[in-house]
Protein backbone atom coordinates (compact mmCIF):
# COMPACT_ATOMS: atom_id res chain seq x y z
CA UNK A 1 -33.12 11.13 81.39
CA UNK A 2 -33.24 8.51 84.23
CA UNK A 3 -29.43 8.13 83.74
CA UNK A 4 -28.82 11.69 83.47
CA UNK A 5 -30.04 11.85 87.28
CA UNK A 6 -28.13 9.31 88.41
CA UNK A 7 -25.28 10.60 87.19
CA UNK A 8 -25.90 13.76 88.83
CA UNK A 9 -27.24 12.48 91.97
CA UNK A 10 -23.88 10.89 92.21
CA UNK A 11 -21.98 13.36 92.02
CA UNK A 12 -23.61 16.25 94.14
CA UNK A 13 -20.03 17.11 95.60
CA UNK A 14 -19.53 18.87 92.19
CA UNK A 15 -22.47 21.57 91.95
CA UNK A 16 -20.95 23.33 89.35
CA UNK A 17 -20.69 20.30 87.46
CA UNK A 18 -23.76 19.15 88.35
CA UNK A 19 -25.45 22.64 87.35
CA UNK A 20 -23.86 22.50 84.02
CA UNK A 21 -24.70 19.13 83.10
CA UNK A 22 -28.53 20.06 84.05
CA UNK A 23 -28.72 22.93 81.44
CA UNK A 24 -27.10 21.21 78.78
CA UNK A 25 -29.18 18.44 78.80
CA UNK A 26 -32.70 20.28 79.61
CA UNK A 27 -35.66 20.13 77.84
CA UNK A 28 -34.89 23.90 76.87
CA UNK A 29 -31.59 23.41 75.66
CA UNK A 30 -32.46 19.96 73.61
CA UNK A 31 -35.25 22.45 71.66
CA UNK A 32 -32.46 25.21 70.80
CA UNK A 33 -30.28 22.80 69.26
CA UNK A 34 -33.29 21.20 67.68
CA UNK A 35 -34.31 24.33 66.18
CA UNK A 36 -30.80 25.53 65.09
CA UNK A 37 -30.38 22.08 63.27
CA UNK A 38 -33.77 22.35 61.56
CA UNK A 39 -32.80 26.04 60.26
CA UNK A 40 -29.42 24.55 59.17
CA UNK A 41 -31.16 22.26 57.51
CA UNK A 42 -33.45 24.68 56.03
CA UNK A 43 -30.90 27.04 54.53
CA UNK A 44 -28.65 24.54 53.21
CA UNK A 45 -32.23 23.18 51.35
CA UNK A 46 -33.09 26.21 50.73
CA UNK A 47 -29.47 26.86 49.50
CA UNK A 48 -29.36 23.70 46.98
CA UNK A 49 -32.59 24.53 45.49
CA UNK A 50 -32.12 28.22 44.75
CA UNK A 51 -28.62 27.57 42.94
CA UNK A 52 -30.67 24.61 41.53
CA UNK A 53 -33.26 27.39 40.10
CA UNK A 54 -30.94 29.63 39.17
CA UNK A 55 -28.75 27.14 37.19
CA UNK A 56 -30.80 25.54 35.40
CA UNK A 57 -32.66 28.27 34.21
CA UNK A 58 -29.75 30.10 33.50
CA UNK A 59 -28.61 27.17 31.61
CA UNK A 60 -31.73 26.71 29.79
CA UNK A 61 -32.09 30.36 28.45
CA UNK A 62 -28.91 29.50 27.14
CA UNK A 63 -29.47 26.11 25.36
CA UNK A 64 -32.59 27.92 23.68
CA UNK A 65 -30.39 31.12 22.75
CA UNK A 66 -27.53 28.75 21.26
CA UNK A 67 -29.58 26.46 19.39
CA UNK A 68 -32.32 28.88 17.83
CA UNK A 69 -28.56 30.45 16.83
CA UNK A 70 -27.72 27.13 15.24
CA UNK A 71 -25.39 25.81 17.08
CA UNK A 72 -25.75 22.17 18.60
CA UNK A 73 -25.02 21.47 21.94
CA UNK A 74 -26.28 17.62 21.94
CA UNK A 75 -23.79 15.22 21.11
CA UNK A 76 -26.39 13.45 18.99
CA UNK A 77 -26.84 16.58 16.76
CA UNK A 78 -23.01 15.90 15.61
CA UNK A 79 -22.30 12.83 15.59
CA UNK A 80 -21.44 12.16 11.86
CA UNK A 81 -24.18 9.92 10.36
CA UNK A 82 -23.40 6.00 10.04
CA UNK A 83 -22.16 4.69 6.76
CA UNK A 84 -23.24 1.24 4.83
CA UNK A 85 -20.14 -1.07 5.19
CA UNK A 86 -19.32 -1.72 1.37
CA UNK A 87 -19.07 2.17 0.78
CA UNK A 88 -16.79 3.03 4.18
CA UNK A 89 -13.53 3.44 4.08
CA UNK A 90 -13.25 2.56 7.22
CA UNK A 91 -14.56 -0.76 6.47
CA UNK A 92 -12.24 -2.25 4.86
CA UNK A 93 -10.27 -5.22 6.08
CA UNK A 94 -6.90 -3.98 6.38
CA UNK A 95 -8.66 -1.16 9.12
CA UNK A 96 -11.47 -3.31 10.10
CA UNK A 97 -9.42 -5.89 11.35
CA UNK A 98 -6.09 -4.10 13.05
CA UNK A 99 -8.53 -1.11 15.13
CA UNK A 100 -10.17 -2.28 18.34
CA UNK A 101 -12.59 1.01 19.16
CA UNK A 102 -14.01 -1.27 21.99
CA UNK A 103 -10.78 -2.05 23.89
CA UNK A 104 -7.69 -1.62 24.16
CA UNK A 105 -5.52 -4.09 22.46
CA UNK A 106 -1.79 -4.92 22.26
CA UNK A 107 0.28 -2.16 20.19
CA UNK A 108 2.22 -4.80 18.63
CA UNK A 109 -1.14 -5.97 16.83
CA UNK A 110 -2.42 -2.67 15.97
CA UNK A 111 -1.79 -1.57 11.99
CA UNK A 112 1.69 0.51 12.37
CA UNK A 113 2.71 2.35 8.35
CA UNK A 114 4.86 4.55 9.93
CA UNK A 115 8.21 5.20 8.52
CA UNK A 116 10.89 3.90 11.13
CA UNK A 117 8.80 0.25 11.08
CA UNK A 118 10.34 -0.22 14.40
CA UNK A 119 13.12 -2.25 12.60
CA UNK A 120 16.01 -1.27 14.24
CA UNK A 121 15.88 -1.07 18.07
CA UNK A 122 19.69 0.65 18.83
CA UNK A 123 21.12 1.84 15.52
CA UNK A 124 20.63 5.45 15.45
CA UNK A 125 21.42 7.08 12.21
CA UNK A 126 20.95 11.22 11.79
CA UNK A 127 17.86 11.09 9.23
CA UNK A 128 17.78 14.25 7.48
CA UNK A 129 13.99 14.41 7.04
CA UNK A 130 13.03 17.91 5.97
CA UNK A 131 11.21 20.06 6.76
CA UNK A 132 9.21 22.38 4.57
CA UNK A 133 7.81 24.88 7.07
CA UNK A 134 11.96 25.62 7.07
CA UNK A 135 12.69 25.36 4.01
CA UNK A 136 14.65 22.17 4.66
CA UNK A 137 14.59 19.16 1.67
CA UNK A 138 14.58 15.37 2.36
CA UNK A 139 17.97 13.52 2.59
CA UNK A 140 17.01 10.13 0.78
CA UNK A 141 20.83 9.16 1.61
CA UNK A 142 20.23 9.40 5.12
CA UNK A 143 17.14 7.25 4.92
CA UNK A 144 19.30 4.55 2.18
CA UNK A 145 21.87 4.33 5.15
CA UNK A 146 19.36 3.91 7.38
CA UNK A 147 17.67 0.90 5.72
CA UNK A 148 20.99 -0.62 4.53
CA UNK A 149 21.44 -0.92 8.26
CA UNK A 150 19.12 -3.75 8.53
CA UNK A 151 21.70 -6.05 9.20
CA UNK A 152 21.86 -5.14 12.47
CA UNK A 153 21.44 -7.94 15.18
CA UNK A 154 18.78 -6.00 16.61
CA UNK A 155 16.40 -5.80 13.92
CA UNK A 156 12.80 -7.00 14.42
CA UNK A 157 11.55 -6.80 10.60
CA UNK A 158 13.94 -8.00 7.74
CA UNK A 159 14.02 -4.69 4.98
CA UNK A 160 14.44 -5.30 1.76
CA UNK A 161 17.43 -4.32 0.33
CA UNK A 162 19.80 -4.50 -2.86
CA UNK A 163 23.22 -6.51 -3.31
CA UNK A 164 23.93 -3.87 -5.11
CA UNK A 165 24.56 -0.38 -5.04
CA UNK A 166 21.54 1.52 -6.07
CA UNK A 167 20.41 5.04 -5.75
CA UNK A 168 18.88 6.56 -2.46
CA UNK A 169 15.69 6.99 -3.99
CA UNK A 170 15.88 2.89 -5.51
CA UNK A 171 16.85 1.94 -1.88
CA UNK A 172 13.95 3.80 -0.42
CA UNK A 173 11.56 2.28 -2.97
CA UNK A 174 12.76 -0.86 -2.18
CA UNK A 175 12.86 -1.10 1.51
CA UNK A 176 9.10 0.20 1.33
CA UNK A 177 8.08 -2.39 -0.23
CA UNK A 178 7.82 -4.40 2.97
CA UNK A 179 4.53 -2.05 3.28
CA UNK A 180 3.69 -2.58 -0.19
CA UNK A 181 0.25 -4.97 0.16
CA UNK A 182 -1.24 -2.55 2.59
CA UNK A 183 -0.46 0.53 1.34
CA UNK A 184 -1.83 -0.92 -1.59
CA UNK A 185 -5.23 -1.92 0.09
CA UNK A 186 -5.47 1.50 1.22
CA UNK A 187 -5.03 2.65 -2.22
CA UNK A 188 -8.07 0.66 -3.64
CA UNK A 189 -10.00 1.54 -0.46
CA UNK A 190 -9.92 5.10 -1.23
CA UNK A 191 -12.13 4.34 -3.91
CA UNK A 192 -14.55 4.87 -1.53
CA UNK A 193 -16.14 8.13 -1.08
CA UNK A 194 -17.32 7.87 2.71
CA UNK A 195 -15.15 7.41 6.00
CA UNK A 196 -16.78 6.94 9.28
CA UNK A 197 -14.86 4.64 11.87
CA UNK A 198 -16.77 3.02 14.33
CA UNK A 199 -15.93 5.14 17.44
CA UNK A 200 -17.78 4.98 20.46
CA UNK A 201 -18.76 8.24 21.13
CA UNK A 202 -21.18 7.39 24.13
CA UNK A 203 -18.23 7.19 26.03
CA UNK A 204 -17.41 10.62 25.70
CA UNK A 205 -13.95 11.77 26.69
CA UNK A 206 -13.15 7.92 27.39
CA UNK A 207 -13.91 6.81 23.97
CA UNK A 208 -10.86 5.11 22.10
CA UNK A 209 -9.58 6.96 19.37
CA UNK A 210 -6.87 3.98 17.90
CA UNK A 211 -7.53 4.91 14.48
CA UNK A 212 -5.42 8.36 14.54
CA UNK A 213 -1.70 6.94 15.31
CA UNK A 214 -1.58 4.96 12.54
CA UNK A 215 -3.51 6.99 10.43
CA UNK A 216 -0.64 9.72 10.69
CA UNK A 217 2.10 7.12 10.41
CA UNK A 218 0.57 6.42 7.68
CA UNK A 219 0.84 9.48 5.59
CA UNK A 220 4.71 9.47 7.01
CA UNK A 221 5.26 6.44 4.83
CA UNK A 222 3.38 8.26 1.77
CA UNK A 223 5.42 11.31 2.09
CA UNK A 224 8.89 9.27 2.09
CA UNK A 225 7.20 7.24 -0.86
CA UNK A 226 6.45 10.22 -2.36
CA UNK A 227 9.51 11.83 -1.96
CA UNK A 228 11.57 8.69 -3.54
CA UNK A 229 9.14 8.68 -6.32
CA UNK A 230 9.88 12.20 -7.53
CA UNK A 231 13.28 11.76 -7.07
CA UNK A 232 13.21 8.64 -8.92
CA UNK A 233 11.34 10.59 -11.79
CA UNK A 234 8.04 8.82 -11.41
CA UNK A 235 6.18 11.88 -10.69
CA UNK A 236 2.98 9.85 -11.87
CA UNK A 237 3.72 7.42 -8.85
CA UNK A 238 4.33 10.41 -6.74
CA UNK A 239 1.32 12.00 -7.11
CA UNK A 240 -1.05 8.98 -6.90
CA UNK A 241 1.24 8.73 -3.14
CA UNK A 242 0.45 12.41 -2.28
CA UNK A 243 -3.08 12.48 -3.25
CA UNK A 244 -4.29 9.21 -1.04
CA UNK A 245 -2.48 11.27 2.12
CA UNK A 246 -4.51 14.11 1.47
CA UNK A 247 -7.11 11.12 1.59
CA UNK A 248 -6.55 9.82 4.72
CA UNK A 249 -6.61 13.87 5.73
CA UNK A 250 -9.96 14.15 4.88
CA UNK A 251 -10.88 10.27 6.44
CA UNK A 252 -11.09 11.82 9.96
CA UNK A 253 -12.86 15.47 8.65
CA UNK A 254 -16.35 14.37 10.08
CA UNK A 255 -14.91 13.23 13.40
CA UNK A 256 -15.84 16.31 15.57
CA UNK A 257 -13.02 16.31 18.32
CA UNK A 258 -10.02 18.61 18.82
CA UNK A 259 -7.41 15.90 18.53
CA UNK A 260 -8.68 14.71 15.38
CA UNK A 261 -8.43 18.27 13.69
CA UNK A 262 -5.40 18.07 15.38
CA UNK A 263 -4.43 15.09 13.67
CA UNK A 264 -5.83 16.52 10.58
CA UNK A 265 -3.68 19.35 10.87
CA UNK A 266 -0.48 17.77 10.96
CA UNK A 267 -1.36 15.20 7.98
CA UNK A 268 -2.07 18.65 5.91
CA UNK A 269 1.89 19.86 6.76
CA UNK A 270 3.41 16.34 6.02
CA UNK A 271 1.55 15.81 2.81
CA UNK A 272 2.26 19.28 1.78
CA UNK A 273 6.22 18.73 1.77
CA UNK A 274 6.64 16.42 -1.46
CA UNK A 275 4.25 19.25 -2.82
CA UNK A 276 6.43 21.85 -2.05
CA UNK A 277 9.51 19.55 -3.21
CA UNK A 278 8.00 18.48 -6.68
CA UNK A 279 7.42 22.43 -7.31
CA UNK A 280 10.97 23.36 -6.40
CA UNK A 281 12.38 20.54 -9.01
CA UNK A 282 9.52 20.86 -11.76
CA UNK A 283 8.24 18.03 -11.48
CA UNK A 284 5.03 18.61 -11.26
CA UNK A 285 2.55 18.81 -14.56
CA UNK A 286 -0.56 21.45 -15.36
CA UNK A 287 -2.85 18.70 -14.40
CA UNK A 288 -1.07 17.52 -11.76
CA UNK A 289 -0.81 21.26 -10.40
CA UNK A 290 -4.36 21.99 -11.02
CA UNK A 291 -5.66 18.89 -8.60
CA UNK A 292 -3.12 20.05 -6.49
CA UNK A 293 -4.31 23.56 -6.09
CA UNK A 294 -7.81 22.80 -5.96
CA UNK A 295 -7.73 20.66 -2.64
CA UNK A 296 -5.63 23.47 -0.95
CA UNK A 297 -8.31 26.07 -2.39
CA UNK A 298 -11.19 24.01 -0.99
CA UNK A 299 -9.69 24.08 2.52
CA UNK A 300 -11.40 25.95 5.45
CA UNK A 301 -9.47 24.62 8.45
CA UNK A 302 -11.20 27.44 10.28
CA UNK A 303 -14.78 25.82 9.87
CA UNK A 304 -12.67 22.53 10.77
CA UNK A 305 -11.83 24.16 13.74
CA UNK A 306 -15.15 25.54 14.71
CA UNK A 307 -16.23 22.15 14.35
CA UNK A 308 -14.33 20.92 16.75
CA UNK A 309 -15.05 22.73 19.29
CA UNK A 310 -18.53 22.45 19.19
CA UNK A 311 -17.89 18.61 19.67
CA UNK A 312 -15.56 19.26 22.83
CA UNK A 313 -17.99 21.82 23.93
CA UNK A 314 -20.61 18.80 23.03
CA UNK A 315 -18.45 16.10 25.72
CA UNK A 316 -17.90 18.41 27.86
CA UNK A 317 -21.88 19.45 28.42
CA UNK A 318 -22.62 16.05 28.65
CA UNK A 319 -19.68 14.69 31.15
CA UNK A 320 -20.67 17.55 33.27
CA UNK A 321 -24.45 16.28 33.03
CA UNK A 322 -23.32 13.03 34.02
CA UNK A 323 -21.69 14.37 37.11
CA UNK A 324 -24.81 16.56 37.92
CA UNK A 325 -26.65 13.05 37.82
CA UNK A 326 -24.05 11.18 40.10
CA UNK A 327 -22.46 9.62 37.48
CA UNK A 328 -18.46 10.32 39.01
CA UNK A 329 -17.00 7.25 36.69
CA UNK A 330 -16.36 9.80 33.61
CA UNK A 331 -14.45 12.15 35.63
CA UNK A 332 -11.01 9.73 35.13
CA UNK A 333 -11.67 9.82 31.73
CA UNK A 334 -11.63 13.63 31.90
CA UNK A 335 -9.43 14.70 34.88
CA UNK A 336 -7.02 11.64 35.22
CA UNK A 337 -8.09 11.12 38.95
CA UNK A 338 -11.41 10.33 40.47
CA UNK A 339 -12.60 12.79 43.98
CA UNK A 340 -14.38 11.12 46.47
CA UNK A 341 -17.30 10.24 44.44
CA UNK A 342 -19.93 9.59 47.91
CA UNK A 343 -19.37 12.63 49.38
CA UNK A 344 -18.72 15.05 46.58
CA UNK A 345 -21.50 13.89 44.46
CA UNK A 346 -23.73 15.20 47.84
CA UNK A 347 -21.91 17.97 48.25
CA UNK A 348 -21.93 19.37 44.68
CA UNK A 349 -25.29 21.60 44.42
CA UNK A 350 -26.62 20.28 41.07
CA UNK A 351 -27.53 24.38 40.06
CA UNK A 352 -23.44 24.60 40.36
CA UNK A 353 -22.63 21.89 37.50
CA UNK A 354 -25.59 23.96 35.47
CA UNK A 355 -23.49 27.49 36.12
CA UNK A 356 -19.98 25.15 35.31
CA UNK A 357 -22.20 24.62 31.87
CA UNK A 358 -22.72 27.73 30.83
CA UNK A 359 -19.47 29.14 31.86
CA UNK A 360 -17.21 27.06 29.31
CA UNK A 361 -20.07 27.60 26.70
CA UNK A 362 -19.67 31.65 27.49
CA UNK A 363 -15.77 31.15 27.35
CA UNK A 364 -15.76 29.20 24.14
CA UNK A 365 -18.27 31.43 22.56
CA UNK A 366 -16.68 34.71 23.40
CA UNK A 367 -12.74 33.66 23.07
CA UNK A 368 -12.73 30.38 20.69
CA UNK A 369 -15.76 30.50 18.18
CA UNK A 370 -15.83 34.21 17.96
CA UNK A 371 -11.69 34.19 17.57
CA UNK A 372 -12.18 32.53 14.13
CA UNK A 373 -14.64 33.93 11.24
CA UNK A 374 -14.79 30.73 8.32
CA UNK A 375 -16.49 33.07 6.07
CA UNK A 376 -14.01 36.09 6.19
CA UNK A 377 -11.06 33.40 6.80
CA UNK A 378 -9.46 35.92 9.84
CA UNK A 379 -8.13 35.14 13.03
CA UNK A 380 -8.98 37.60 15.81
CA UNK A 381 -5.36 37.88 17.39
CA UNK A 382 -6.67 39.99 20.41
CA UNK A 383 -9.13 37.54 21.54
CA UNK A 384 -6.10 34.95 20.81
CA UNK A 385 -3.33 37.04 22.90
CA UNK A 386 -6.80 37.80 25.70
CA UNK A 387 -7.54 35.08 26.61
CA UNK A 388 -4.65 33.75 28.73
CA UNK A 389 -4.53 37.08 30.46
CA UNK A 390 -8.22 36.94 31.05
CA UNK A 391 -8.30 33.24 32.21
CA UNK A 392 -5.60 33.91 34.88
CA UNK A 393 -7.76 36.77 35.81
CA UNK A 394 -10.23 34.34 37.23
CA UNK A 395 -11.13 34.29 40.95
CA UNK A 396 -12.24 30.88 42.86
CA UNK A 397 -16.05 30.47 42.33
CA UNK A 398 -17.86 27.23 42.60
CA UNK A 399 -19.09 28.03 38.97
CA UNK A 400 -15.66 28.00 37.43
CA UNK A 401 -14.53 24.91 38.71
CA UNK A 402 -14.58 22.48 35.59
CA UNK A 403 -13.63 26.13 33.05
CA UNK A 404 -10.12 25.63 34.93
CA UNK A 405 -10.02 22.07 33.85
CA UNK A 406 -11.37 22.18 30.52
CA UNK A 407 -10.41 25.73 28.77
CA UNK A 408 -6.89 25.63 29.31
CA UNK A 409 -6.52 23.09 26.62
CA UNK A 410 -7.91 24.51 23.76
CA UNK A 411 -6.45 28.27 24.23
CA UNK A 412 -4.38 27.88 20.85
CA UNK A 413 -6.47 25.55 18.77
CA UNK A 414 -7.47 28.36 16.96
CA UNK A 415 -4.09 29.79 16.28
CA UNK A 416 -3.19 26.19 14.68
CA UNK A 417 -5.99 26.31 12.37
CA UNK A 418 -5.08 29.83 11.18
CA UNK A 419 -1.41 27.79 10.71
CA UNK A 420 -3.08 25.33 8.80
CA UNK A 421 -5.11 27.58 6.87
CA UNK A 422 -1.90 29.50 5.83
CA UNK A 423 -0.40 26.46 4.88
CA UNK A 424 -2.96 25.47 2.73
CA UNK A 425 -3.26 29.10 1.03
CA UNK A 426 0.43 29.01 0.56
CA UNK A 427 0.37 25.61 -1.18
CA UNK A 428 -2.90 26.77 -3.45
CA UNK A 429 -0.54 29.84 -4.42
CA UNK A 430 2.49 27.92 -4.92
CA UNK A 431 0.61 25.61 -6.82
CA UNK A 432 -0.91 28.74 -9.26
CA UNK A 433 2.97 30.22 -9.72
CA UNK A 434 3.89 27.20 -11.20
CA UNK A 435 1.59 27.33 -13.47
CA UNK A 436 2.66 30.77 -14.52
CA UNK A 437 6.29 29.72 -14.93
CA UNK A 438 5.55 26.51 -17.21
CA UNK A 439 2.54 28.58 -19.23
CA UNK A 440 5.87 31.66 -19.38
CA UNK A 441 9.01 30.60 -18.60
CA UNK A 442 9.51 33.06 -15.52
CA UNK A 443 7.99 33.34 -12.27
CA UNK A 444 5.39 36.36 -12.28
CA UNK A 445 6.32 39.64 -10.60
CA UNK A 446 3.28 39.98 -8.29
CA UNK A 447 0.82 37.43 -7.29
CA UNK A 448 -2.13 39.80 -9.17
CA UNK A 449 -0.82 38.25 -12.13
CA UNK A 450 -1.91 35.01 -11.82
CA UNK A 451 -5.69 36.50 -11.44
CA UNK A 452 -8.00 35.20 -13.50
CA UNK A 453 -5.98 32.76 -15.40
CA UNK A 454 -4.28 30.77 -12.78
CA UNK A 455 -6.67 31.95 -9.60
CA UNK A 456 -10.06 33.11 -9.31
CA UNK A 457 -9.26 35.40 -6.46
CA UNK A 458 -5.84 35.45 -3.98
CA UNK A 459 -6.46 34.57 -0.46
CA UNK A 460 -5.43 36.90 1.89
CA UNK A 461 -3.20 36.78 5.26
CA UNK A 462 -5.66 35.25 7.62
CA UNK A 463 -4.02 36.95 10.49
CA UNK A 464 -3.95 40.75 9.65
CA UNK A 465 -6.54 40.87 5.94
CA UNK A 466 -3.80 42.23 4.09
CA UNK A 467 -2.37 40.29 1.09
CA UNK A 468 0.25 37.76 1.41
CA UNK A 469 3.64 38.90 1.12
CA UNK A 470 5.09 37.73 -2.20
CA UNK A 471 9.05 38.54 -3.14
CA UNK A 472 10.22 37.02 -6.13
CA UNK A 473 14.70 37.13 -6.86
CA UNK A 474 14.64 36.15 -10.45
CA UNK A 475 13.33 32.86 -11.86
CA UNK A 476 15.41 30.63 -9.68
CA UNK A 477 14.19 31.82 -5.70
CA UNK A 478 11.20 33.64 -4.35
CA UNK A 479 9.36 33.99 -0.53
CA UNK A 480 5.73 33.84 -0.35
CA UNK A 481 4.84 33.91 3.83
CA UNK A 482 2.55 35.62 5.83
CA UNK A 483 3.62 37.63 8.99
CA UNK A 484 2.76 34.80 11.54
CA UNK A 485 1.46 35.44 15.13
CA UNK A 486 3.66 37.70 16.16
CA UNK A 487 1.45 40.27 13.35
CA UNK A 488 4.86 41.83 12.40
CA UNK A 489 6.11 41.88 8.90
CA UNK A 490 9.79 40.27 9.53
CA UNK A 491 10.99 39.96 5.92
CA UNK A 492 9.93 36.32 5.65
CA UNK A 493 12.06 35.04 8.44
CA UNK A 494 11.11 31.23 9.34
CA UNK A 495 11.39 31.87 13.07
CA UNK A 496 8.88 34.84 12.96
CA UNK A 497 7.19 34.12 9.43
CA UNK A 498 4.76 31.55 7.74
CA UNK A 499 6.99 30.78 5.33
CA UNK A 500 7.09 29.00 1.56
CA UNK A 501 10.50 28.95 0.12
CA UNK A 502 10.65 28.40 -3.34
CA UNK A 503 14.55 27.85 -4.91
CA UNK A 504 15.00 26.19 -8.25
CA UNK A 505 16.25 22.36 -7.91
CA UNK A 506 18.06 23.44 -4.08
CA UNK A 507 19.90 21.86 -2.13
CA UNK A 508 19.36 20.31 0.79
CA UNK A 509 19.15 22.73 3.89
CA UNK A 510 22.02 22.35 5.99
């Protein structure tokens, strides 16, 4: 204060000035500000504690609700359980020695059974390689011209190939061969009943995942085997090549993450194709059919899918947690960026994070678990076609932060599992016709005939309840498809349609 006089001693030509300075700095004044700060300081308490209150007990009431309901929201509670080392798949050396869960490693070292091998770096050759879901066969001479090209000066791996001219389906065999020892450990390994890869899943959204690449490539090389085998007319071969795709399908099951249903997903399409191809040529026998249909009828890609989201549900609740607790470093693994971690983690009322909680659980329950019924195997297109319209609906609220992040993602994952599912109950039909035609001679003229003798019961079109739609032209061509996402019956079309084309020993698709 003694400096505060001076000042204004010295300067008592400027009264106004002087005046001024006098109030601001009086006792009086000081105790205002004093006062104002404290009740700043007050409400904003005040303000952190009552969101704090009313988030976590709204979160709470919640957690009690879900899980009395029987639905986990711990990562713990699903987490698959661990697996003795002699009886995991996983486990054995061929995997346990080319996956790094930990860290990660150099690609080059990592186990790669896809079908292009990387051989050839610049020769590009149009490989024709089907498509089922379009009714579009292999082209094995494609994929022989594409191997015979090996000579290239590019080439990083030598393929085996013949002096001589050989089939498509010889040349195949052959150049796959340079896989041969580890598709052949994989073989033995399936053996083994369990799978459970050692992934960390304390690291939540930032856990490594270098299992699933491969793992797809993978069945690639088995469908191409496959593929050549029938063609070859080693439909023993192909079968035993089919059958340890659908293994490595049901390798990731327990994993409970989107992307690995994902993965899952699209193993279940490629596999299906030399299915669908062995079927059109008759290649396939009763037995063979029989396993066949049996996996497909076992499917419920919808309880797959439910899974999954209870696991990203699962990371989600417990990233979030770890923000609430000042824990910023998982929000690169989640985001891709990284906020100013000092001042946001003050900032942040801890009562918000709680409301961010609940609100993806509300969103998932109401749009994403209650979309999808695994019991009634139905797809609820409204809540489907809803929920973009009601997401951009959504105003700025401190409690809807992280939904905008998170939800987007997983807005169709139940439309792909009603995809899958259709697949599957396509295939497990397919599967059941043929056995009509080699127990008759002729395709049957509705699906009710195959009930009881070559199906227990016919699934249904998961998208609308009604039955699938089944026309049969003669013995030689018939469309079995359900009416897709679009709900409208459009005569088996594959833009529109879920479609299985069946034609007798076809060509390929041009």
């Amino acid at each position: 204060m003694n400096s505060v006089r001076k000042f204004i001693g010295a300067n008592r030509n400027f009264p106004t000035f002087n005046r001024f300075f006098g109030w601001l700095f009086s006792w009086r004044i000081i105790r205002r500000l004093l006062i104002t700060f404290a009740v700043v300081v007050t409400l904003v308490v005040l303000l952190y504690t009552v969101e704090l209150v009313r988030g976590k007990w709204a979160w709470n009431k919640y957690v009690a609700e879900t899980e009395a309901r029987g639905n986990p929201l711990d990562i713990a509670a699903i987490i698959p359980p661990p697996v003795p080392d002699d009886e995991n798949f996983a486990m054995i050396p061929l995997l346990r020695d080319s996956l790094d869960f930990i860290t990660p490693i150099d690609s080059s070292k990592q186990l790669d059974l896809g079908p292009y091998f990387k051989a050839l770096k610049s020769v590009k050759i149009p490989i024709k390689n089907g498509n089922w879901t379009e009714g579009e066969r292999i082209d094995l001479s494609s994929w022989q011209a594409y191997f015979r090209a090996e000579s290239n000066p590019d080439a990083v791996e030598k393929v085996p190939t013949s002096e001589t001219h050989q089939s498509p389906a010889e040349d195949v065999l052959l150049a796959l061969t340079l896989r041969k020892d580890a598709l052949d450990q994989l073989q033995e390994g399936s053996n083994r009943r369990h799978a459970r890869f050692p992934i960390d899943y304390e690291a939540n959204f930032a856990a490594l995942l270098p299992h699933l690449a491969p793992i797809k490539g993978t069945t690639q090389t088995l469908r191409l085997k496959a593929l050549a085998h029938l063609e070859a007319g080693k439909a023993d071969l192909a079968f035993q090549d089919t059958m340890l795709g659908f293994y490595l399908r049901e390798a990731i099951k327990s994993e409970p993450l989107l992307i690995c249903h994902l993965v899952r997903i699209a193993i279940n399409t490629i596999m299906i194709h030399p299915v669908w191809e062995g079927i059109a040529d008759g290649k396939w026998n009763e037995k063979q059919l029989v396993e066949f249909q049996q996996l497909f009828e076992g499917d419920n890609w919808f309880a797959d899918y439910k899974q999954s989201i209870l696991g990203e549900r699962a990371f989600s609740i417990a990233a979030l947690d770890m923000i609430r607790r000042g824990d910023w470093e998982i929000y690169n693994g989640i985001f891709g960026g990284s906020p100013d971690t000092g001042l946001t983690s003050v900032l942040i009322p801890s009562g918000w994070v709680y409301q961010n909680m609940l609100s993806i659980c509300l969103w998932e329950d109401r749009f994403l678990l209650n979309g999808v019924d695994e019991k009634k195997m139905r797809l609820d297109m409204k809540l489907v076609n809803s929920f973009e319209s009601d997401f951009g609906k959504i105003g700025f609220s401190p409690y809807n932060i992280f939904v905008k992040m998170v939800l987007p993602a997983l807005s169709k994952a139940g439309l792909k599992a009603a995809h899958a599912q259709t697949a599957s109950d396509r295939a497990a039909i397919a599967c059941a016709i043929e056995r009509y035609r080699l127990a008759t001679g002729s395709l049957p003229k509705t699906l009710e005939q195959l009930v009881p003798a070559h199906m227990a019961s016919l699934p249904h079109d998961v998208i609308n309840g009604d039955p699938l739609k089944y026309k049969p032209e003669g013995n030689d061509r018939y469309l079995l498809y359900s009416v897709g996402a679009n709900q409208t019956d459009d005569g088996g079309r594959f833009d529109d349609d879920w479609v299985w084309l069946y034609r007798r020993n076809s060509e390929i698709k041009k």
